[in-house]
Protein backbone atom coordinates (compact mmCIF):
# COMPACT_ATOMS: atom_id res chain seq x y z
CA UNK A 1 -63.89 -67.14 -34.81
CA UNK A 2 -66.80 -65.14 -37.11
CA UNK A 3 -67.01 -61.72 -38.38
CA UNK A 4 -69.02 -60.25 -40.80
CA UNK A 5 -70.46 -64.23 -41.68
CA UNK A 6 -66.80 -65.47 -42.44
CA UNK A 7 -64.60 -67.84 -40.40
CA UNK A 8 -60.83 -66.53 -39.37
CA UNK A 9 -58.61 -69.40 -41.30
CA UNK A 10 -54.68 -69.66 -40.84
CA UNK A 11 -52.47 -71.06 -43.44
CA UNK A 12 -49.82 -72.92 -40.94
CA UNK A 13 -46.58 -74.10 -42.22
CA UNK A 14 -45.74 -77.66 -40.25
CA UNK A 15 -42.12 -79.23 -41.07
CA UNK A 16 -41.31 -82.86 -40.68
CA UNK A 17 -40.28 -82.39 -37.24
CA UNK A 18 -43.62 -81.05 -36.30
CA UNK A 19 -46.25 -82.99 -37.83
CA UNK A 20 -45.94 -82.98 -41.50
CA UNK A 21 -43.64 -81.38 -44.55
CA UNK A 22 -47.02 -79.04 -45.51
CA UNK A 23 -49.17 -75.91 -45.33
CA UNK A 24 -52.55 -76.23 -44.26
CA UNK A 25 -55.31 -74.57 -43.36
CA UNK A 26 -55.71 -74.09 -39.42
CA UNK A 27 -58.55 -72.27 -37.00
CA UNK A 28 -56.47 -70.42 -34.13
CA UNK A 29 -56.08 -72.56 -31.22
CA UNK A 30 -53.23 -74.07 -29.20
CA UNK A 31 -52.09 -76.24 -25.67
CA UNK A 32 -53.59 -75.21 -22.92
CA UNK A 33 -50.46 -74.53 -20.08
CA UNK A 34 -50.70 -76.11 -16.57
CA UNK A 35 -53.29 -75.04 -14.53
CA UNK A 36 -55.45 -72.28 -17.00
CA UNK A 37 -58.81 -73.06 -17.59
CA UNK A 38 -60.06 -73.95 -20.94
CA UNK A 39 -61.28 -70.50 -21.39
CA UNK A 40 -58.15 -68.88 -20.40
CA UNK A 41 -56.23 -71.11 -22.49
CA UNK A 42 -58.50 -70.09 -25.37
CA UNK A 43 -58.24 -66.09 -24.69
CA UNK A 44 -54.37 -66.97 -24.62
CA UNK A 45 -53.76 -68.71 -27.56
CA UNK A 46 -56.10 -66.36 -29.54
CA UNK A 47 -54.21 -63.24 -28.56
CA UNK A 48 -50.35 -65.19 -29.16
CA UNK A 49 -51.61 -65.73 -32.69
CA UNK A 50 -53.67 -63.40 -34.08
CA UNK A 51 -53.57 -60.58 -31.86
CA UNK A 52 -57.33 -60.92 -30.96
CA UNK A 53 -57.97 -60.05 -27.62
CA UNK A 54 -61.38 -59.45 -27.84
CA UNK A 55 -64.09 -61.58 -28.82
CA UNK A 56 -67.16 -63.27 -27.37
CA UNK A 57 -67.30 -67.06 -26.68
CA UNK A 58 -70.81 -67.78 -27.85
CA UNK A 59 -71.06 -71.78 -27.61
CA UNK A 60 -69.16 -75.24 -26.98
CA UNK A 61 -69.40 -76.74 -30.71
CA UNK A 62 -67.92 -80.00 -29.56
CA UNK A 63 -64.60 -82.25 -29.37
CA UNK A 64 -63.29 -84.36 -31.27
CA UNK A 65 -59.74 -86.57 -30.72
CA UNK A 66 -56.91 -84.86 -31.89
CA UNK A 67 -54.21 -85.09 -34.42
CA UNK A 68 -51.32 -86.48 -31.96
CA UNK A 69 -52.21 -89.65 -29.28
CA UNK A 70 -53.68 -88.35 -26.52
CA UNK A 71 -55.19 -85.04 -27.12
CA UNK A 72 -58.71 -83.87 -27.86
CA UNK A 73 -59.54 -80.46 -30.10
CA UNK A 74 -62.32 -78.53 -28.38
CA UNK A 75 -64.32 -75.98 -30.74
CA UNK A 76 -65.91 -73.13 -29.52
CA UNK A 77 -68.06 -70.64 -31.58
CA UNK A 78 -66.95 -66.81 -31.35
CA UNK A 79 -67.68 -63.73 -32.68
CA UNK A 80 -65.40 -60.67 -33.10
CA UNK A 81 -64.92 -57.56 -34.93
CA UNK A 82 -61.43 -57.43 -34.58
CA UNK A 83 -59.13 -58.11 -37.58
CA UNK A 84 -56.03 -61.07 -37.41
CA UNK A 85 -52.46 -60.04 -37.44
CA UNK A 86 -49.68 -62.20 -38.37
CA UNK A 87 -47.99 -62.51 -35.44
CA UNK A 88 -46.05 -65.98 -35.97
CA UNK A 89 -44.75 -65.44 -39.07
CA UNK A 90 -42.55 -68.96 -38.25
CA UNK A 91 -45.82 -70.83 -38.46
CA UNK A 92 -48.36 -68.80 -39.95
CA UNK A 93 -47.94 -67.87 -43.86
CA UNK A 94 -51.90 -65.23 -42.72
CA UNK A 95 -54.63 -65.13 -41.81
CA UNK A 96 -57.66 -64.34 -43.88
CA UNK A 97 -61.29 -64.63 -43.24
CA UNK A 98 -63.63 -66.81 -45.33
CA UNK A 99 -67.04 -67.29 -45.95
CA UNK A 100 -69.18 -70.00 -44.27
CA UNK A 101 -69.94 -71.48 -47.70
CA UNK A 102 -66.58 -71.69 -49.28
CA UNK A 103 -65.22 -73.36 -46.22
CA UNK A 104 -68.24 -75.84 -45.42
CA UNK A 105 -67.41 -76.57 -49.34
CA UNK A 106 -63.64 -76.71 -49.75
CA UNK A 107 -61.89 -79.62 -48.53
CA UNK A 108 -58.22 -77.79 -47.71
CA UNK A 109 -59.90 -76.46 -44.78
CA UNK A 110 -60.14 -80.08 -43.57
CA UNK A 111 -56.73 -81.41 -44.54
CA UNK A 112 -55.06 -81.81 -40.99
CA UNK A 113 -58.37 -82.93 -38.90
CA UNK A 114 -61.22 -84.19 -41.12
CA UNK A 115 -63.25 -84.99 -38.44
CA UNK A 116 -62.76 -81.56 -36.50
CA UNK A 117 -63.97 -79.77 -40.00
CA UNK A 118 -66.71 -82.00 -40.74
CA UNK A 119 -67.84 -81.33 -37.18
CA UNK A 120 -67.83 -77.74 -37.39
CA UNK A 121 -69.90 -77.67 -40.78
CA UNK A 122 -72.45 -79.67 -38.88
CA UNK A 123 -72.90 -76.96 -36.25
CA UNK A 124 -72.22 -74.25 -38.50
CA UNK A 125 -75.47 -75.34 -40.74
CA UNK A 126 -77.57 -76.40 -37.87
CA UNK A 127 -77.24 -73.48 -35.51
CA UNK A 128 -75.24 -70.77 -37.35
CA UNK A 129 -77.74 -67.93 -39.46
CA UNK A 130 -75.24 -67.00 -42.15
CA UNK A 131 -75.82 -67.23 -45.57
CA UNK A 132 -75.14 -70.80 -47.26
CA UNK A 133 -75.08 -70.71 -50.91
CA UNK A 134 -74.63 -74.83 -52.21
């Protein structure tokens, strides 16, 4: 999710019995439910979390496996010029936006899914006009 050249970043709060005792830094996303389509699934989980309800679903990034066996992440690009609310305040410590080159450059955006991260900065610098600063 983009605005303004800055990606919408969540700082989640998992517990043991969830994935791991930490905080991290998250992209909104979720499950999709039984029978919704990826895009409805998307549009869903957007609005649960951050209140979003509009935005435009530019491009298919990629996918990469997931955290947990037997689940893929799929990354779409989208643009919005709504602002995040904290609407889970049980998982969610905010929301904040942040520029293209802090999180290309900051590993803590990476910390649960390396692999999802480093394939978003690949897109991001490839296809993505937004200033980069190294």
């Amino acid at each position: 999710m983009i605005k303004d050249e800055k990606i919408l970043c969540g700082l989640r709060n998992y517990t043991r019995n969830v994935y791991k005792d930490i905080s991290a830094w998250t992209l909104p996303g979720g499950r999709s439910n039984s029978g919704e389509t990826v895009e409805q699934a998307l549009r869903r989980e957007v609005a649960e979390e951050v209140g979003i309800t509009y935005f435009e679903i530019a491009d298919f990034v990629g996918e990469k496996p997931g955290m947990k066996p037997n689940t893929i992440v799929l990354v779409f690009l989208s643009f919005t010029d709504q602002e995040p609310k904290l609407l889970e305040p049980d998982k969610f410590s905010g929301w904040k936006w942040v520029s293209i080159s802090e999180y290309i450059h900051d590993e803590k955006y990476g910390l649960l899914n390396p692999e999802v991260q480093k394939m978003i900065i690949e897109y991001l610098t490839k296809n993505v006009r937004v200033k980069v600063s190294t």
